[in-house]
N, C-alpha and C. Protein backbone atom coordinates (compact mmCIF):
# COMPACT_ATOMS: atom_id res chain seq x y z
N UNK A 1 9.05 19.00 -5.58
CA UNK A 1 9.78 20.12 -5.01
C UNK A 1 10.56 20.88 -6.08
N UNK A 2 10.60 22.33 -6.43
CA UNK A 2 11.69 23.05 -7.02
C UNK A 2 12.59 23.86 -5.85
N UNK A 3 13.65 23.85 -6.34
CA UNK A 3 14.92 24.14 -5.55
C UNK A 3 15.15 25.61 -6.50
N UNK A 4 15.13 26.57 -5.58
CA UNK A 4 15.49 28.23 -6.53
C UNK A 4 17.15 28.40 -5.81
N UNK A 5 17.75 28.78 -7.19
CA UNK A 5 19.38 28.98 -6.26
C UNK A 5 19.75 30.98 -6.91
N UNK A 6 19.23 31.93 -6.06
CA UNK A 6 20.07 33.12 -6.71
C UNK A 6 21.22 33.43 -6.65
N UNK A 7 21.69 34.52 -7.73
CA UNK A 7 22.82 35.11 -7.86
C UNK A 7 23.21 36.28 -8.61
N UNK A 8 23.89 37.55 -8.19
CA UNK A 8 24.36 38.54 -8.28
C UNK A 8 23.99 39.73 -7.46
N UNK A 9 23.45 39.41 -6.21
CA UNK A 9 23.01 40.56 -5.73
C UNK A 9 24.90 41.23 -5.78
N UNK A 10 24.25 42.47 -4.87
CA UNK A 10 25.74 43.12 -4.29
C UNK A 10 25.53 45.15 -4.02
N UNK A 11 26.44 45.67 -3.71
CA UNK A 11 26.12 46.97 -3.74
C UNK A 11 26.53 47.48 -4.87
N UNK A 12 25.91 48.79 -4.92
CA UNK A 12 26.05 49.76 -6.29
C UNK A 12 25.34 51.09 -5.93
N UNK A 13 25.92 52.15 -6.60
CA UNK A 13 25.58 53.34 -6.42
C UNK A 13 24.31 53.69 -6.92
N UNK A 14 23.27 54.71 -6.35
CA UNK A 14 22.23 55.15 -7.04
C UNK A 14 22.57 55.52 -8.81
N UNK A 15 21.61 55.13 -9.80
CA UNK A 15 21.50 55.53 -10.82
C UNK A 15 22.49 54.01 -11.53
N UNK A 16 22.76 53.34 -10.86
CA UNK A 16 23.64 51.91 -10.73
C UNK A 16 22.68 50.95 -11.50
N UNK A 17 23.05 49.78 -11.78
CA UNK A 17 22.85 48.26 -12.01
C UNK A 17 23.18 47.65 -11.83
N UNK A 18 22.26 46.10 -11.95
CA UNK A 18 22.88 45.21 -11.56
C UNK A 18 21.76 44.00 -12.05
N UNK A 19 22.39 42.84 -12.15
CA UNK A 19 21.15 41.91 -13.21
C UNK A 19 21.54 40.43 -11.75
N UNK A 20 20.38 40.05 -11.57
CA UNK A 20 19.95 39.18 -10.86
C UNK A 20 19.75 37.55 -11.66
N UNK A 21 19.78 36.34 -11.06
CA UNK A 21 19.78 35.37 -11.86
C UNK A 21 19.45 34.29 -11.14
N UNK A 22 18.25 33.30 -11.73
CA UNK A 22 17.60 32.61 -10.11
C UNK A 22 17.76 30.87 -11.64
N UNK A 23 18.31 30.21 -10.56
CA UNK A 23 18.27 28.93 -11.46
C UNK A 23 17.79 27.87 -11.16
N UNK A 24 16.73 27.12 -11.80
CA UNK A 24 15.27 26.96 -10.85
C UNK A 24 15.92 25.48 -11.41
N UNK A 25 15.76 24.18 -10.32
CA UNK A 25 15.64 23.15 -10.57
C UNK A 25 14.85 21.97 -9.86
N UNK A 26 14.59 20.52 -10.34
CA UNK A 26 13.97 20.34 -9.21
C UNK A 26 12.62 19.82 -10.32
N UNK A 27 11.52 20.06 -10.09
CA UNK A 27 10.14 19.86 -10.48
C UNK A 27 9.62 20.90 -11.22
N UNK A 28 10.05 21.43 -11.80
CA UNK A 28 10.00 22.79 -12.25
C UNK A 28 8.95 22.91 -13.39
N UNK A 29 8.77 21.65 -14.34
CA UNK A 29 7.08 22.06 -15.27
C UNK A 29 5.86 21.92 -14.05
N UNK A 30 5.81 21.57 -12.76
CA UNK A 30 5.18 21.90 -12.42
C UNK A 30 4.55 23.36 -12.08
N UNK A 31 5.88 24.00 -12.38
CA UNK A 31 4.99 25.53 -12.11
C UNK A 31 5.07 26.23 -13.59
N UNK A 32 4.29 27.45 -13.36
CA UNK A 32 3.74 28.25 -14.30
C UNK A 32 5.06 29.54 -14.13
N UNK A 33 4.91 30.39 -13.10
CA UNK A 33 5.70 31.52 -12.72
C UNK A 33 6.77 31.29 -11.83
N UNK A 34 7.87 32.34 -12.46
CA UNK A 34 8.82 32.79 -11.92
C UNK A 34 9.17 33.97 -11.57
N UNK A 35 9.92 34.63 -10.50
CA UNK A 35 10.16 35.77 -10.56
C UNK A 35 10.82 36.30 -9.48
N UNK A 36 10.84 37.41 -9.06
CA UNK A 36 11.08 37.78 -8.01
C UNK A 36 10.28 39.06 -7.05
N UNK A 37 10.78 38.66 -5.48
CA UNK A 37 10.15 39.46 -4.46
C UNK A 37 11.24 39.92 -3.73
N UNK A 38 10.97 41.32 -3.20
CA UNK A 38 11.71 41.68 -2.15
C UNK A 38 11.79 42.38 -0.89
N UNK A 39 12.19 42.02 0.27
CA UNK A 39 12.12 42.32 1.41
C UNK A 39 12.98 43.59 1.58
N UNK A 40 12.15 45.06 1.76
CA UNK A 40 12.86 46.22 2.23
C UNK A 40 13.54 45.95 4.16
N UNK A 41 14.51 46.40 4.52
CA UNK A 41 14.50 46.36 6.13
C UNK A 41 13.38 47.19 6.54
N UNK A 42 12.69 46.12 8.12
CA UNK A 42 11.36 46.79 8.78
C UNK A 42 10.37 46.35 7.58
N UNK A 43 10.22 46.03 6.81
CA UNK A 43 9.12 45.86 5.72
C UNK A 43 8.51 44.27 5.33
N UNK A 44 7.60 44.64 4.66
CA UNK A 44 7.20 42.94 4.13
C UNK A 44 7.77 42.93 2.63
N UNK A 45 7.97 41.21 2.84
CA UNK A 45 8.02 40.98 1.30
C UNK A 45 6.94 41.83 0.41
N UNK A 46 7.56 42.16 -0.46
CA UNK A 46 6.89 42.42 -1.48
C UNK A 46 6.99 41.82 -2.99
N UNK A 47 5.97 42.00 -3.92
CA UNK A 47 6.34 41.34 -5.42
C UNK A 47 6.77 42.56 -5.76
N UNK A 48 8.34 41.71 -6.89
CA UNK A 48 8.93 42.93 -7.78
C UNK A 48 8.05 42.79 -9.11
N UNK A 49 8.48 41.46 -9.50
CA UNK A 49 7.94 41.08 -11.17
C UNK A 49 7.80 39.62 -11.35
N UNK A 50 6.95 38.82 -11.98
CA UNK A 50 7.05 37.66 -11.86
C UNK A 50 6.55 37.51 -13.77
N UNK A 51 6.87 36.72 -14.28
CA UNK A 51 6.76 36.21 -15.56
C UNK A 51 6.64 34.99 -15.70
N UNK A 52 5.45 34.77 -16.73
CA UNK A 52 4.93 33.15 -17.40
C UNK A 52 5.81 32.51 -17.68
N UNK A 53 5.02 31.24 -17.96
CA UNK A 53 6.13 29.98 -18.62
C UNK A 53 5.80 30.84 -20.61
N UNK A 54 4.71 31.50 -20.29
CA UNK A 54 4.29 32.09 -21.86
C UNK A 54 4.50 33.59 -21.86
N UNK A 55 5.33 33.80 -20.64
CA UNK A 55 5.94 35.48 -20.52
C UNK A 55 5.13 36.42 -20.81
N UNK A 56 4.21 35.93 -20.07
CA UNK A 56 3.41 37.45 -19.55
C UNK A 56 3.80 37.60 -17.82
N UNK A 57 3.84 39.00 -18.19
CA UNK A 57 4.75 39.51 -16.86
C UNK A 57 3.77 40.80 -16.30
N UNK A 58 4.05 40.29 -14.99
CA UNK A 58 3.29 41.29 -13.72
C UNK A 58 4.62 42.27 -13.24
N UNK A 59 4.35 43.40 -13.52
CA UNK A 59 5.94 44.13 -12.44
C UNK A 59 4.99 44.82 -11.36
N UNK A 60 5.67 45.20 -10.66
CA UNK A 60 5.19 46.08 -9.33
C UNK A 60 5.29 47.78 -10.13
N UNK A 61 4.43 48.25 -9.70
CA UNK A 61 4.44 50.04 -10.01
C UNK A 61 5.54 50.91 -9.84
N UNK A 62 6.35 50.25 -8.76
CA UNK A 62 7.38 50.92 -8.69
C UNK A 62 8.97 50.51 -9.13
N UNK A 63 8.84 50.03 -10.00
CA UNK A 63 9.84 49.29 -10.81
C UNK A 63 9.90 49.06 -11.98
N UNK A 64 8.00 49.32 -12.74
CA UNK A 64 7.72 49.10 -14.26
C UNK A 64 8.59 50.65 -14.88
N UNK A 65 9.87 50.49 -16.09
CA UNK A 65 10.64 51.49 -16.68
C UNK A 65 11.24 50.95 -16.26
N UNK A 66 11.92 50.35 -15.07
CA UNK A 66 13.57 50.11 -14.66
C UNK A 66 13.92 49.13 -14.30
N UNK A 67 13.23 48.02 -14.51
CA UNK A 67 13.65 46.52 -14.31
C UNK A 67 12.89 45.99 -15.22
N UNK A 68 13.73 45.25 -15.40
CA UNK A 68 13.36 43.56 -16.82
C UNK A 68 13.37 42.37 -16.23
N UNK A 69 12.20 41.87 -16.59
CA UNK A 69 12.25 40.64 -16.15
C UNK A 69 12.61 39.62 -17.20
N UNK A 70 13.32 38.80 -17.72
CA UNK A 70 13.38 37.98 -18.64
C UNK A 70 13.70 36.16 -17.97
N UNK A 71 13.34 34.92 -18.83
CA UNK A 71 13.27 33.80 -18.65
C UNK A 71 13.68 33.10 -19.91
N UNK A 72 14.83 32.20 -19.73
CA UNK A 72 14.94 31.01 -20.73
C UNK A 72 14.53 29.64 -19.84
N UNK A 73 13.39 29.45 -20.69
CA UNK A 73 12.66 27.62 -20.47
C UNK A 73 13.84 27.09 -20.98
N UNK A 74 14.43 26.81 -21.36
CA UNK A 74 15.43 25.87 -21.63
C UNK A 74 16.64 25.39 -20.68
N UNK A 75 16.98 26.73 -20.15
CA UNK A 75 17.62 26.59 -18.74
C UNK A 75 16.90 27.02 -17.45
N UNK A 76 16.09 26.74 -17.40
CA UNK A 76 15.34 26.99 -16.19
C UNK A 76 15.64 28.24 -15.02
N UNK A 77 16.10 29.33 -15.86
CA UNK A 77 16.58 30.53 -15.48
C UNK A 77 15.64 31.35 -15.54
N UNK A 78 15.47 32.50 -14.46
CA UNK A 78 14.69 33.86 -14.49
C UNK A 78 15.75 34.95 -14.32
N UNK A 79 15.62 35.84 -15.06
CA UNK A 79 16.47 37.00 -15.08
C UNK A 79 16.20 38.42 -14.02
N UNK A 80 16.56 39.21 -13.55
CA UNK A 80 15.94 40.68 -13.11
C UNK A 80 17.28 41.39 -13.70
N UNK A 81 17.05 42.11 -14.58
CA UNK A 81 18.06 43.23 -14.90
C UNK A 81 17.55 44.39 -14.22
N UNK A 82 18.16 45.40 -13.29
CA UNK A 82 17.64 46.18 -12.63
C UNK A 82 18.40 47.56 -12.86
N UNK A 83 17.83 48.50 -13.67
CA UNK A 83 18.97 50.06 -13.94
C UNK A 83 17.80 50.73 -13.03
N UNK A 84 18.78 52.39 -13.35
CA UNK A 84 18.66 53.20 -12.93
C UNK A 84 17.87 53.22 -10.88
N UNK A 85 18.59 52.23 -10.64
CA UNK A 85 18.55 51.49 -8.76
C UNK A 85 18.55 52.96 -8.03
N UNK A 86 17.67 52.79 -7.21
CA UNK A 86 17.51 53.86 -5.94
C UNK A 86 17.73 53.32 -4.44
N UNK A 87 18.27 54.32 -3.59
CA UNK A 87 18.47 53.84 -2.33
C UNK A 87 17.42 53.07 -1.88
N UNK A 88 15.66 53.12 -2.63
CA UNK A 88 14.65 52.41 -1.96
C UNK A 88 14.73 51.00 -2.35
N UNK A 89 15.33 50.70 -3.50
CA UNK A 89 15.63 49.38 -3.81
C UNK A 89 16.17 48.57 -3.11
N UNK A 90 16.77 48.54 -2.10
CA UNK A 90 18.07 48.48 -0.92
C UNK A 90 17.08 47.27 -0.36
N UNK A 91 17.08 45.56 -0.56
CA UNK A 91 16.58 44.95 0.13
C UNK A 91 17.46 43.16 -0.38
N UNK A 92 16.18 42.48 0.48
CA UNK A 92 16.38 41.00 0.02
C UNK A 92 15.54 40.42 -0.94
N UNK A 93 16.32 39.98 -1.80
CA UNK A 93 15.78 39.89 -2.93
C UNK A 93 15.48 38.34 -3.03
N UNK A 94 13.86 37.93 -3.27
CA UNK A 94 14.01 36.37 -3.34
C UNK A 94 13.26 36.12 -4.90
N UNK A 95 14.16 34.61 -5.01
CA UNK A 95 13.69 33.85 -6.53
C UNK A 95 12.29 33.26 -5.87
N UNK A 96 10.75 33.76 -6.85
CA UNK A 96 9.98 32.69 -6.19
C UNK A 96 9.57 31.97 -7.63
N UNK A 97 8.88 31.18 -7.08
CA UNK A 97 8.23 29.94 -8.74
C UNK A 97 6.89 29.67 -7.82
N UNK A 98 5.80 29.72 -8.56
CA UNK A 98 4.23 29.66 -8.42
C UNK A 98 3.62 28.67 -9.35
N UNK A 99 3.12 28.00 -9.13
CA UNK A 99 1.98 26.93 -10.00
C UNK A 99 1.09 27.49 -10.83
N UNK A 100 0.41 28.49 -9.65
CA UNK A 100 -0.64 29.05 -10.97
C UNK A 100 -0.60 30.85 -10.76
N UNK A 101 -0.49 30.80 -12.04
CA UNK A 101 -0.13 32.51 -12.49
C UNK A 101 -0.76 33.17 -11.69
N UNK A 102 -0.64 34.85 -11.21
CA UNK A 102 -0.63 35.71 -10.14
C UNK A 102 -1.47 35.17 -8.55
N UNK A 103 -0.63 33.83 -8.23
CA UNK A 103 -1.29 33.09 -7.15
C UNK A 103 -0.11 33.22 -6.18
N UNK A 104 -0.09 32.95 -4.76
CA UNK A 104 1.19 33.33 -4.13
C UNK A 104 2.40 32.34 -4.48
N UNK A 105 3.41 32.54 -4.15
CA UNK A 105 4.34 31.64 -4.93
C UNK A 105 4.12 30.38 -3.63
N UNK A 106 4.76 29.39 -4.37
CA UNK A 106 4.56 27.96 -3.57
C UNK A 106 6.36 27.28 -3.24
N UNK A 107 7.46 28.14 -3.96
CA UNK A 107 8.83 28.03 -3.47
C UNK A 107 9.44 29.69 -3.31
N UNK A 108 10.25 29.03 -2.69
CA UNK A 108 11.32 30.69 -2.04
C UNK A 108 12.96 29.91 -2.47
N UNK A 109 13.67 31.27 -3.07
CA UNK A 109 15.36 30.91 -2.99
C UNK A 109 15.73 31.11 -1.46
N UNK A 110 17.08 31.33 -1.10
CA UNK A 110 17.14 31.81 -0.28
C UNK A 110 17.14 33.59 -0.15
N UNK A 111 17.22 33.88 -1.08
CA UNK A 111 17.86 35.25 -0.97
C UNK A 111 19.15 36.16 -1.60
N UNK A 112 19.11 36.90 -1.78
CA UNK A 112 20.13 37.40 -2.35
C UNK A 112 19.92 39.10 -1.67
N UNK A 113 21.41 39.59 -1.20
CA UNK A 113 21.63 41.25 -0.84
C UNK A 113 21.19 42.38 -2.11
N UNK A 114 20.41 43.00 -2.02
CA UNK A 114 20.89 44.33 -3.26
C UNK A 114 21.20 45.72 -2.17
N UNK A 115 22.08 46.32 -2.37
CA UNK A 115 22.06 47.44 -1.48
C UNK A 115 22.64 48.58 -2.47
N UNK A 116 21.56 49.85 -2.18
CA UNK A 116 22.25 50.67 -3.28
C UNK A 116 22.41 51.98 -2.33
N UNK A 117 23.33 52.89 -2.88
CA UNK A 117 23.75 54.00 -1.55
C UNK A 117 23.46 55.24 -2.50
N UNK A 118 23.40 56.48 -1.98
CA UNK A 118 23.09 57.69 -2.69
C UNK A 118 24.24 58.89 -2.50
């Protein structure tokens, strides 16, 4: 089992930031990817960005320029630094970890708020 714990959602104004932080413990060389997904309201999860244990990184189209994904293996941390935030960003944001690279993830955090206003 890996256990995902996030932290920093919160609100912020359009053109805003805000850096996300998922701290993965638990069984964790069992997986390959980390990253994150997020739930718009009325919407499905979606993938934001997920990155290797060898950091190659998948972002979603609508986020590649304005979010970073970064990871230290050493602390079993995944990063989302997220600028220049739009009211569409406005969701639930989850830590996932996957076994095998662009496969669906196999853990969920609970969640974290991002809400951005215009």
């Amino acid at each position: 089992q890996v256990q995902l714990v996030e932290s920093g959602g919160g609100s912020v104004q359009a053109g805003g930031s805000l850096r996300l932080s998922c701290a993965a413990s638990g069984s964790i060389r069992s997986t390959n990817a980390l990253g994150w997904y997020r739930r718009a309201p009325g919407k499905q999860r979606e993938l934001v960005a997920m990155i290797s244990r060898g950091n190659t990184i998948n972002y979603a189209s609508s986020v590649k320029g304005r979010f970073t994904i970064s990871r230290d293996n050493a602390k079993n941390t995944v990063y989302l630094q997220m600028n220049s935030l739009k009211p569409e960003d406005t969701a639930d944001y989850y830590c996932a970890a996957a076994q095998t690279w662009l496969a669906p993830p196999d853990y969920w955090g609970q969640g974290t708020q991002v809400s951005v206003s215009s």
